[in-house]
C-alpha atoms as a PDB file:
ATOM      1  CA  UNK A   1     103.923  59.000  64.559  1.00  0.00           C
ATOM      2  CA  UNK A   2     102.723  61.548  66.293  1.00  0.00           C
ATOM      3  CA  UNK A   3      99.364  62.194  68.691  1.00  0.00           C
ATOM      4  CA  UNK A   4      97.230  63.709  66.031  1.00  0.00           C
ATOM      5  CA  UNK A   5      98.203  60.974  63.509  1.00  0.00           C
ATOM      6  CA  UNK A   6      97.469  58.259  66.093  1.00  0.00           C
ATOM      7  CA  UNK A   7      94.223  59.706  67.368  1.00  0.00           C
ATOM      8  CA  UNK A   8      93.217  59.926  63.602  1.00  0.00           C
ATOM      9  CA  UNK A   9      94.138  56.188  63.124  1.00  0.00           C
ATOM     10  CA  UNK A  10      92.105  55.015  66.500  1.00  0.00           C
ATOM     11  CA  UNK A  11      89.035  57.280  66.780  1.00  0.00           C
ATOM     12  CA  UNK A  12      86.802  55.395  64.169  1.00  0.00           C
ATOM     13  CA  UNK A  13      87.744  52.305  66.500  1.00  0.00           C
ATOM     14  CA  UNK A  14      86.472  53.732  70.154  1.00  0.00           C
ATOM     15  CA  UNK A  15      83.555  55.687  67.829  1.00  0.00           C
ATOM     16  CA  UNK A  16      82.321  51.756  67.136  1.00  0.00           C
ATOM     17  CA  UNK A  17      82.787  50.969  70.967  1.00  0.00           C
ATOM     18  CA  UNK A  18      80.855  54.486  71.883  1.00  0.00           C
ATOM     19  CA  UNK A  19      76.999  53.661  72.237  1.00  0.00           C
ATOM     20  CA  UNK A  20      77.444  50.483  69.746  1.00  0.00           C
ATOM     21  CA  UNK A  21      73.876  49.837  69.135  1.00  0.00           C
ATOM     22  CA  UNK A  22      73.436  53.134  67.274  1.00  0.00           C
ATOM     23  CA  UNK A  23      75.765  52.271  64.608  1.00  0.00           C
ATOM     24  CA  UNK A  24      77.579  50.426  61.976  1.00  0.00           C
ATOM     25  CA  UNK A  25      79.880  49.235  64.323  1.00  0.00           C
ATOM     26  CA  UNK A  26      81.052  46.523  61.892  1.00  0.00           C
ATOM     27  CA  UNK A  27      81.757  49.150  59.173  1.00  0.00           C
ATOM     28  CA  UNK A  28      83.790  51.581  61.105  1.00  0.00           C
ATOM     29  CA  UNK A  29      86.272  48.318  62.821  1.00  0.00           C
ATOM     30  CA  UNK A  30      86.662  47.316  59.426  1.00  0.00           C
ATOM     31  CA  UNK A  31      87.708  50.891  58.580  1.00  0.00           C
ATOM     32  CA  UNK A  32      90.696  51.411  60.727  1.00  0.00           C
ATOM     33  CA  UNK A  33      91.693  47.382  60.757  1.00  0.00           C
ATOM     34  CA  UNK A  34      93.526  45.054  58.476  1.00  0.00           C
ATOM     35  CA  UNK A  35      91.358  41.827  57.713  1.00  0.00           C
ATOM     36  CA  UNK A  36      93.382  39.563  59.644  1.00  0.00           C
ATOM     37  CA  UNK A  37      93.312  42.035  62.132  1.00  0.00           C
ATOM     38  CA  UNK A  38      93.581  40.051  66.210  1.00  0.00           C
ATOM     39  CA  UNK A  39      91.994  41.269  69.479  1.00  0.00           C
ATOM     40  CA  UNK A  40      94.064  39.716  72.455  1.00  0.00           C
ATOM     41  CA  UNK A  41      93.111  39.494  75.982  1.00  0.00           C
ATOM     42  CA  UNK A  42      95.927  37.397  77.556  1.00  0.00           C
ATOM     43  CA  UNK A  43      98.617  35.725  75.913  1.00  0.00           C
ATOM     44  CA  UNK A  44      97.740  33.175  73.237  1.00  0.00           C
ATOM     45  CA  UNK A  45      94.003  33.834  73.097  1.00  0.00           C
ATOM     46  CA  UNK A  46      92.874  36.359  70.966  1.00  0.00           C
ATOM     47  CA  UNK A  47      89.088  36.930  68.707  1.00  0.00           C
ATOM     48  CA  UNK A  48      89.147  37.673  64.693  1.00  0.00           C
ATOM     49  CA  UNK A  49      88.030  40.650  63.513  1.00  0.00           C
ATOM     50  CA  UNK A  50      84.359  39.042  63.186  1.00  0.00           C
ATOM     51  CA  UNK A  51      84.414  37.955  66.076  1.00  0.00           C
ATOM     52  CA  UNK A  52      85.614  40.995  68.122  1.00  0.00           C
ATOM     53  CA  UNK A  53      82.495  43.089  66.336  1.00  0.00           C
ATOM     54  CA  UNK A  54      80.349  40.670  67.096  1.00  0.00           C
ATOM     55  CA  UNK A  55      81.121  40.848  70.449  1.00  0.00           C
ATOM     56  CA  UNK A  56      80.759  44.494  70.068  1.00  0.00           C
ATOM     57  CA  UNK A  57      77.597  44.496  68.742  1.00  0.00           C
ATOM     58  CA  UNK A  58      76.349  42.233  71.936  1.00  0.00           C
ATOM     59  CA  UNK A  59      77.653  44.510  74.563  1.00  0.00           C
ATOM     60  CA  UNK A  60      75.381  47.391  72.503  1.00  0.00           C
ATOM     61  CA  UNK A  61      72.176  44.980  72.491  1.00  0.00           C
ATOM     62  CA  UNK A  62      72.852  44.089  76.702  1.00  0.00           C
ATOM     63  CA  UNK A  63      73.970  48.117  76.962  1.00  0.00           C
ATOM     64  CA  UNK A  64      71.866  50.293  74.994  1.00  0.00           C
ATOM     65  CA  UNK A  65      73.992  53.019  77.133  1.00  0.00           C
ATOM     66  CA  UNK A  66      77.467  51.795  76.465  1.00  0.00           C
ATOM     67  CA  UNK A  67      79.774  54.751  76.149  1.00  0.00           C
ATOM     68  CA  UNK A  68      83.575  54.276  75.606  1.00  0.00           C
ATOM     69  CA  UNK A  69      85.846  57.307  75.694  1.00  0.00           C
ATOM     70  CA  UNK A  70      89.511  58.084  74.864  1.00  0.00           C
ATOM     71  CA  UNK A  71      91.217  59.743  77.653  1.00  0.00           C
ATOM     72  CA  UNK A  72      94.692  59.842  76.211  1.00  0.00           C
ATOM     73  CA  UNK A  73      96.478  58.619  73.752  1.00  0.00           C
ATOM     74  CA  UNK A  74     100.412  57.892  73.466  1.00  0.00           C
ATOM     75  CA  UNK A  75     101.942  57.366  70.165  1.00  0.00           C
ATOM     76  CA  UNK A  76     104.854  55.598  68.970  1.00  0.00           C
ATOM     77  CA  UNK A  77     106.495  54.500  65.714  1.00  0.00           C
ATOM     78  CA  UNK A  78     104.211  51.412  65.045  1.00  0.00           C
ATOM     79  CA  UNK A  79     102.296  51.161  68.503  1.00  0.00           C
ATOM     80  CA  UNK A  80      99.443  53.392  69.835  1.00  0.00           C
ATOM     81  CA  UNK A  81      98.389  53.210  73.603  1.00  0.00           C
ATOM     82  CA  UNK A  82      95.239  54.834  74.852  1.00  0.00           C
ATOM     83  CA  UNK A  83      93.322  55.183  78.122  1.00  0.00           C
ATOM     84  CA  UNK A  84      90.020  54.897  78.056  1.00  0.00           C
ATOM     85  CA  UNK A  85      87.029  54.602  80.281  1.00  0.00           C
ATOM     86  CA  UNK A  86      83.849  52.339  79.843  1.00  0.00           C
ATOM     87  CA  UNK A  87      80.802  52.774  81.700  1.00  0.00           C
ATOM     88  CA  UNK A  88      77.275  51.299  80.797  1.00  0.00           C
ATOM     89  CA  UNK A  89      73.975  50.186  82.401  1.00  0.00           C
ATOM     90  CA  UNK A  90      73.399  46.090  82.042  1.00  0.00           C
ATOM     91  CA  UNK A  91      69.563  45.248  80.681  1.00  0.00           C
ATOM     92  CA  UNK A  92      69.800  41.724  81.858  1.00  0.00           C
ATOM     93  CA  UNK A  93      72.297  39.720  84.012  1.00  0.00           C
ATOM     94  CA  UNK A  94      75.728  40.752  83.104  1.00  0.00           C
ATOM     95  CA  UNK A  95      79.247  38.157  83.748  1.00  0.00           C
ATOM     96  CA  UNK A  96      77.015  36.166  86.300  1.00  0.00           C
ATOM     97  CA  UNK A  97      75.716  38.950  88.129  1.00  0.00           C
ATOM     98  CA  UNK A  98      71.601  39.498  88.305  1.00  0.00           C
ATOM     99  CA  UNK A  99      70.112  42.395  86.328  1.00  0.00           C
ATOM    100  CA  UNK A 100      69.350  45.067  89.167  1.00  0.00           C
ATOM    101  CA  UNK A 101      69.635  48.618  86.855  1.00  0.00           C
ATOM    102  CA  UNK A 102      73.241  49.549  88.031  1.00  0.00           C
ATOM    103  CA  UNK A 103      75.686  51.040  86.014  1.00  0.00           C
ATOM    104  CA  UNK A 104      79.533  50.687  85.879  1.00  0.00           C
ATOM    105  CA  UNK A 105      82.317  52.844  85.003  1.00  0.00           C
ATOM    106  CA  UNK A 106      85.850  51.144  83.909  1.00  0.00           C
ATOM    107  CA  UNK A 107      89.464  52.034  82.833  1.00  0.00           C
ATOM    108  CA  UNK A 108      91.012  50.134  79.791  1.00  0.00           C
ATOM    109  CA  UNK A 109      94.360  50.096  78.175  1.00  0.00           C
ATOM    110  CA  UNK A 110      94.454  49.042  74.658  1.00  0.00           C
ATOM    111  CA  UNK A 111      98.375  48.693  73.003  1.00  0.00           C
ATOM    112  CA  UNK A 112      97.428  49.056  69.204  1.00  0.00           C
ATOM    113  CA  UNK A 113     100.061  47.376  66.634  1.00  0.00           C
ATOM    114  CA  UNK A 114      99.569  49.732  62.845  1.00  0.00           C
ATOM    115  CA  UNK A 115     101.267  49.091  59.633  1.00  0.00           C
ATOM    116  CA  UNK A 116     100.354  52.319  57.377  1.00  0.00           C
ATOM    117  CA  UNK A 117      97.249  53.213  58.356  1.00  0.00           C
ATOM    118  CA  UNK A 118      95.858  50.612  59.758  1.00  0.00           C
ATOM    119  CA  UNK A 119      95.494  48.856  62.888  1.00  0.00           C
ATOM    120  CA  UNK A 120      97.309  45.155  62.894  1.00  0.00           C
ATOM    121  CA  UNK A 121      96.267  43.644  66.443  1.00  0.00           C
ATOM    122  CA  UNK A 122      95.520  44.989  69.666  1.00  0.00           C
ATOM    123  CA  UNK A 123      96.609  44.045  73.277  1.00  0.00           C
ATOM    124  CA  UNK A 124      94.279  45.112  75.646  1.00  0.00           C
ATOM    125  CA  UNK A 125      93.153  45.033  79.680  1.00  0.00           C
ATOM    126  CA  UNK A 126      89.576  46.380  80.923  1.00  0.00           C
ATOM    127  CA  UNK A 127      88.696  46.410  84.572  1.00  0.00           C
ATOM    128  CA  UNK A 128      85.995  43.830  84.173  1.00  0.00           C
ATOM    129  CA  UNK A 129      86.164  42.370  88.059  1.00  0.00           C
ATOM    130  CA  UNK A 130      85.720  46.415  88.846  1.00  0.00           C
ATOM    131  CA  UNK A 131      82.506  46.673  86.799  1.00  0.00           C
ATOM    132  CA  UNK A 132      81.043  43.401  88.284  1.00  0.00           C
ATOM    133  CA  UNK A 133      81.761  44.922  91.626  1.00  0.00           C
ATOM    134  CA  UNK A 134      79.962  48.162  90.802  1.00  0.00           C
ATOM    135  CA  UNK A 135      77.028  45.732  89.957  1.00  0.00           C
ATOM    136  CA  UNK A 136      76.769  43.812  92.646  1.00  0.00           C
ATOM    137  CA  UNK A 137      77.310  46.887  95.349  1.00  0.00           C
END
């Protein structure tokens, strides 16, 4: 696959993540994933489809300001990787940390599984101790 294909593939995805509160972010996951689609953050534990947009549609509600942006994007036969960045502004207290009006900026790495079209699971790391840093600082 190549770069364009991929991007085409994973952009709906990161659009859903990009200011999530402004959107349909349930419609456009379902658009790019399979429904028994699996969202794992460390081996053995992963969320459902339903449960990853929920999730999503939580960070919008805490971070009206939530961007998330593709910085590059590798391609493979049947695996995507992209680079992204995070950043967002907490309304209340945010992974025990007190609501204070700071903002965080974060690097992710997703590895995307696809069969077709579509997007079959995802293995993915976000800088979460980084952003709680930024917040307490």
């Amino acid at each position: 696959m190549d770069r364009e294909a991929a991007m085409a593939i994973v952009a709906p995805f990161y659009d859903a993540l990009n200011l999530p509160a402004t959107k349909d972010t349930k419609s456009l996951i379902e658009s790019v994933t399979t429904p028994d689609w699996r969202s794992f953050s460390r081996e053995g534990v992963s969320k459902t489809r339903s449960e990853f947009t929920q999730q999503v549609a939580g960070f919008g509600k805490l971070m009206p300001d939530l961007k998330w942006e593709i910085r590059e994007v590798v391609a493979g036969d049947d695996k995507i990787v992209v680079r992204s960045s995070a950043s967002g502004t907490p309304s209340a207290d945010f992974m025990g940390v007190p609501h204070a009006g700071k903002t965080f900026e974060i690097l992710a790495i997703d590895l995307h599984t696809v069969q077709g079209d579509k997007l079959v699971q995802v293995y993915h790391v976000e800088d979460w101790a980084g952003a709680i840093g930024q917040l307490k600082a």
